[in-house]
Structure formats: C-alpha cells, structure tokens
Protein backbone atom coordinates (compact mmCIF):
# COMPACT_ATOMS: atom_id res chain seq x y z
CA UNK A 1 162.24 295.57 70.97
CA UNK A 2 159.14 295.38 69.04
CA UNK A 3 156.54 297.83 68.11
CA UNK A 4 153.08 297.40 66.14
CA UNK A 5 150.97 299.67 64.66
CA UNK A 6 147.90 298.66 63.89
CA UNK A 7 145.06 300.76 61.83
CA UNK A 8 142.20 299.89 59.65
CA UNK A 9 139.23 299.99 62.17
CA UNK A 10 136.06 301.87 61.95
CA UNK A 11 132.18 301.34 62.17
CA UNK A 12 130.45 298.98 59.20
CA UNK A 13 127.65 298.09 58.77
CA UNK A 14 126.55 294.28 59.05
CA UNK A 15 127.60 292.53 55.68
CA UNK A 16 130.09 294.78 55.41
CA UNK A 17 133.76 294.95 54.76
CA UNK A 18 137.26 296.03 56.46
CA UNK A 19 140.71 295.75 56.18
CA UNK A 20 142.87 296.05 59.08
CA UNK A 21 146.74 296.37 58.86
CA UNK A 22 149.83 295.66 61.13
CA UNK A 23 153.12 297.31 60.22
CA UNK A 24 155.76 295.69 62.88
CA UNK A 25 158.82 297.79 63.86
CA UNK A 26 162.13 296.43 64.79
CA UNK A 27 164.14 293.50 64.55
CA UNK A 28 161.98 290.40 63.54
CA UNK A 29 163.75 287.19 63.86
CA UNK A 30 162.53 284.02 62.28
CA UNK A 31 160.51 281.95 63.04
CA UNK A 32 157.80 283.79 63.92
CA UNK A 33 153.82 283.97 64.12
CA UNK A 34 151.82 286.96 63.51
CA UNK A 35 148.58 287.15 64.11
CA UNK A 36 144.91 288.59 65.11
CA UNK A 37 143.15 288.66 68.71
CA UNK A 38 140.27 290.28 69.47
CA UNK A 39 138.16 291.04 72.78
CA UNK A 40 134.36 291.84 72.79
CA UNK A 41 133.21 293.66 75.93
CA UNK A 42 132.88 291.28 78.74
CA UNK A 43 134.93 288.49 77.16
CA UNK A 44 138.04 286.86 77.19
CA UNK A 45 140.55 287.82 74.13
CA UNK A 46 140.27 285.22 71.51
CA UNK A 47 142.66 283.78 68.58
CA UNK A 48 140.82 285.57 65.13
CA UNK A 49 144.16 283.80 62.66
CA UNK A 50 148.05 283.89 62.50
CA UNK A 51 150.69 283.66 59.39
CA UNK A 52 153.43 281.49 60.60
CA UNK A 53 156.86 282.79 58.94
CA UNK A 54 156.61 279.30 57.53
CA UNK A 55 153.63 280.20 55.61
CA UNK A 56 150.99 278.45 57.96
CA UNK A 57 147.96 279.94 58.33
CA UNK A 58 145.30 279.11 61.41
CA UNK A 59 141.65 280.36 61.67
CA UNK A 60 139.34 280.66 64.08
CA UNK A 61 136.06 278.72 63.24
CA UNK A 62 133.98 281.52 63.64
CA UNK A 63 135.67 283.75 60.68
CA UNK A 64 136.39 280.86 58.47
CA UNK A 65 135.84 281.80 54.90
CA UNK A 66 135.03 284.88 55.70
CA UNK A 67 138.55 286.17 57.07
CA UNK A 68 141.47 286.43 54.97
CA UNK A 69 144.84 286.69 56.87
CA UNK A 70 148.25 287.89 54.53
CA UNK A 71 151.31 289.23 55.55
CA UNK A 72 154.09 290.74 53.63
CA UNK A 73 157.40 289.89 54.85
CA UNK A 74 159.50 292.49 53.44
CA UNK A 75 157.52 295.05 55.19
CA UNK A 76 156.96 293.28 58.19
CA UNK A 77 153.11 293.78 58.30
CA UNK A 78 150.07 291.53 58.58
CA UNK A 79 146.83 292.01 56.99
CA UNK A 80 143.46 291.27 58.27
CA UNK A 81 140.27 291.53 55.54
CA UNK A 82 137.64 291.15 56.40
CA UNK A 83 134.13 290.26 54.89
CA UNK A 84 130.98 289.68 55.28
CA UNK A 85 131.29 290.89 59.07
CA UNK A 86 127.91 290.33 61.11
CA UNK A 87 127.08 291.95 64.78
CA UNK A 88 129.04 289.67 66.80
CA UNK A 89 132.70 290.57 64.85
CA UNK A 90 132.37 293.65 66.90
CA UNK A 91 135.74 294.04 69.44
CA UNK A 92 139.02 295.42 69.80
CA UNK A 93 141.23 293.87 67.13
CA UNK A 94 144.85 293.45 68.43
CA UNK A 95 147.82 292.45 66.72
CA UNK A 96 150.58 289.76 68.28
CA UNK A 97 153.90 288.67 67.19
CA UNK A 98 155.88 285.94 68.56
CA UNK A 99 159.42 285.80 68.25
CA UNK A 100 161.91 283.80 69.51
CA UNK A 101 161.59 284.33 73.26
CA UNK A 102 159.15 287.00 73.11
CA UNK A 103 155.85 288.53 72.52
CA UNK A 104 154.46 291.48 71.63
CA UNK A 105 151.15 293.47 71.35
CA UNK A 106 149.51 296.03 69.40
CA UNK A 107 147.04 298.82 71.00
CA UNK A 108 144.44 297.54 69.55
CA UNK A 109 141.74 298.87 67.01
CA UNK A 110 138.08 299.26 67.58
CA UNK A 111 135.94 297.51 64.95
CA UNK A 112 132.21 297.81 65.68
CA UNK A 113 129.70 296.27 63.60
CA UNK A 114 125.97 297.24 62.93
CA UNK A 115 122.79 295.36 62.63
C-alpha cells in the first residue's frame, strides 16, 4: 500500500509563485510515474506533468515553461513549482503514482489564484 501526502497549497496572487510537494509512503517499485492532476470546479481532472522513474518528464501545454516538475527518488517525493501562475491555475492539485499494477492518489491541495 501506498500513501501520499501532499502540501504546498495556499492563495497567490496572479503572477505569483508556489511550490507544492508529494512525499510518497510505502513500498515504491520501479518503474513508476509520478505525477500532477488537477480539477477546477466544474471540470474534469486534467494531466498538469509526471517524472517517469526513467527520468521522462511530460507537460501539459497549458503550464509549459512555466511548471517545473522534480522528484527526488531517495525520498520518494515529487515536486511541483510553480510560476508565473495566472487565474485559471486555480484547482485542487492532486498527486498520482503508478506502480506496477496499481495506482494511487493524494487528497488533494487547494491552490487558488487571484486576479
């Protein structure tokens, strides 16, 4: 079994700046993908990025050079910063890993950004 924590959310304003963090508990087999979602009000959840174990990174177009995804393996966590963040960023954040054979989800973590 699997567990994620994620933290890091808040209120920003537009322009702004946050960093959100994923600390996975539990056995974490290889490969794997870990990775970003988030849901705006009203919407379906949406891929944000993922860090492949294999070092692969994938963005969404939207966040594109304004996202940066990391991880750090030995403490099984992914990283989310993120900059320049405009209105329409606003949305529960969650955190996913896929293992072999399974897939797990964080609580999520509000972000909400001001114009």
């Amino acid at each position: 079994q699997v567990q994620l924590v994620e933290s890091g959310g808040g209120l920003v304003q537009a322009g702004g700046s946050l960093r959100l963090s994923c600390a996975a508990s539990g056995t974490i087999f290889n490969p794997n993908i870990m990775g970003w979602y988030r849901q705006a009000p009203g919407k379906q959840r949406e891929l944000v990025a993922t860090f492949a174990s294999s070092g692969y990174t994938n963005y969404a177009d939207s966040v594109k050079g304004r996202f940066t995804i990391s991880r750090d393996n030995a403490k099984n966590t992914v990283y989310l910063q993120m900059n320049s963040l405009k209105p329409e960023d606003t949305a529960v954040y969650y955190c996913r890993i896929v293992v072999p054979g399974n897939t797990y989800w964080g609580q999520g973590t509000q972000v909400t950004v001001s114009s």
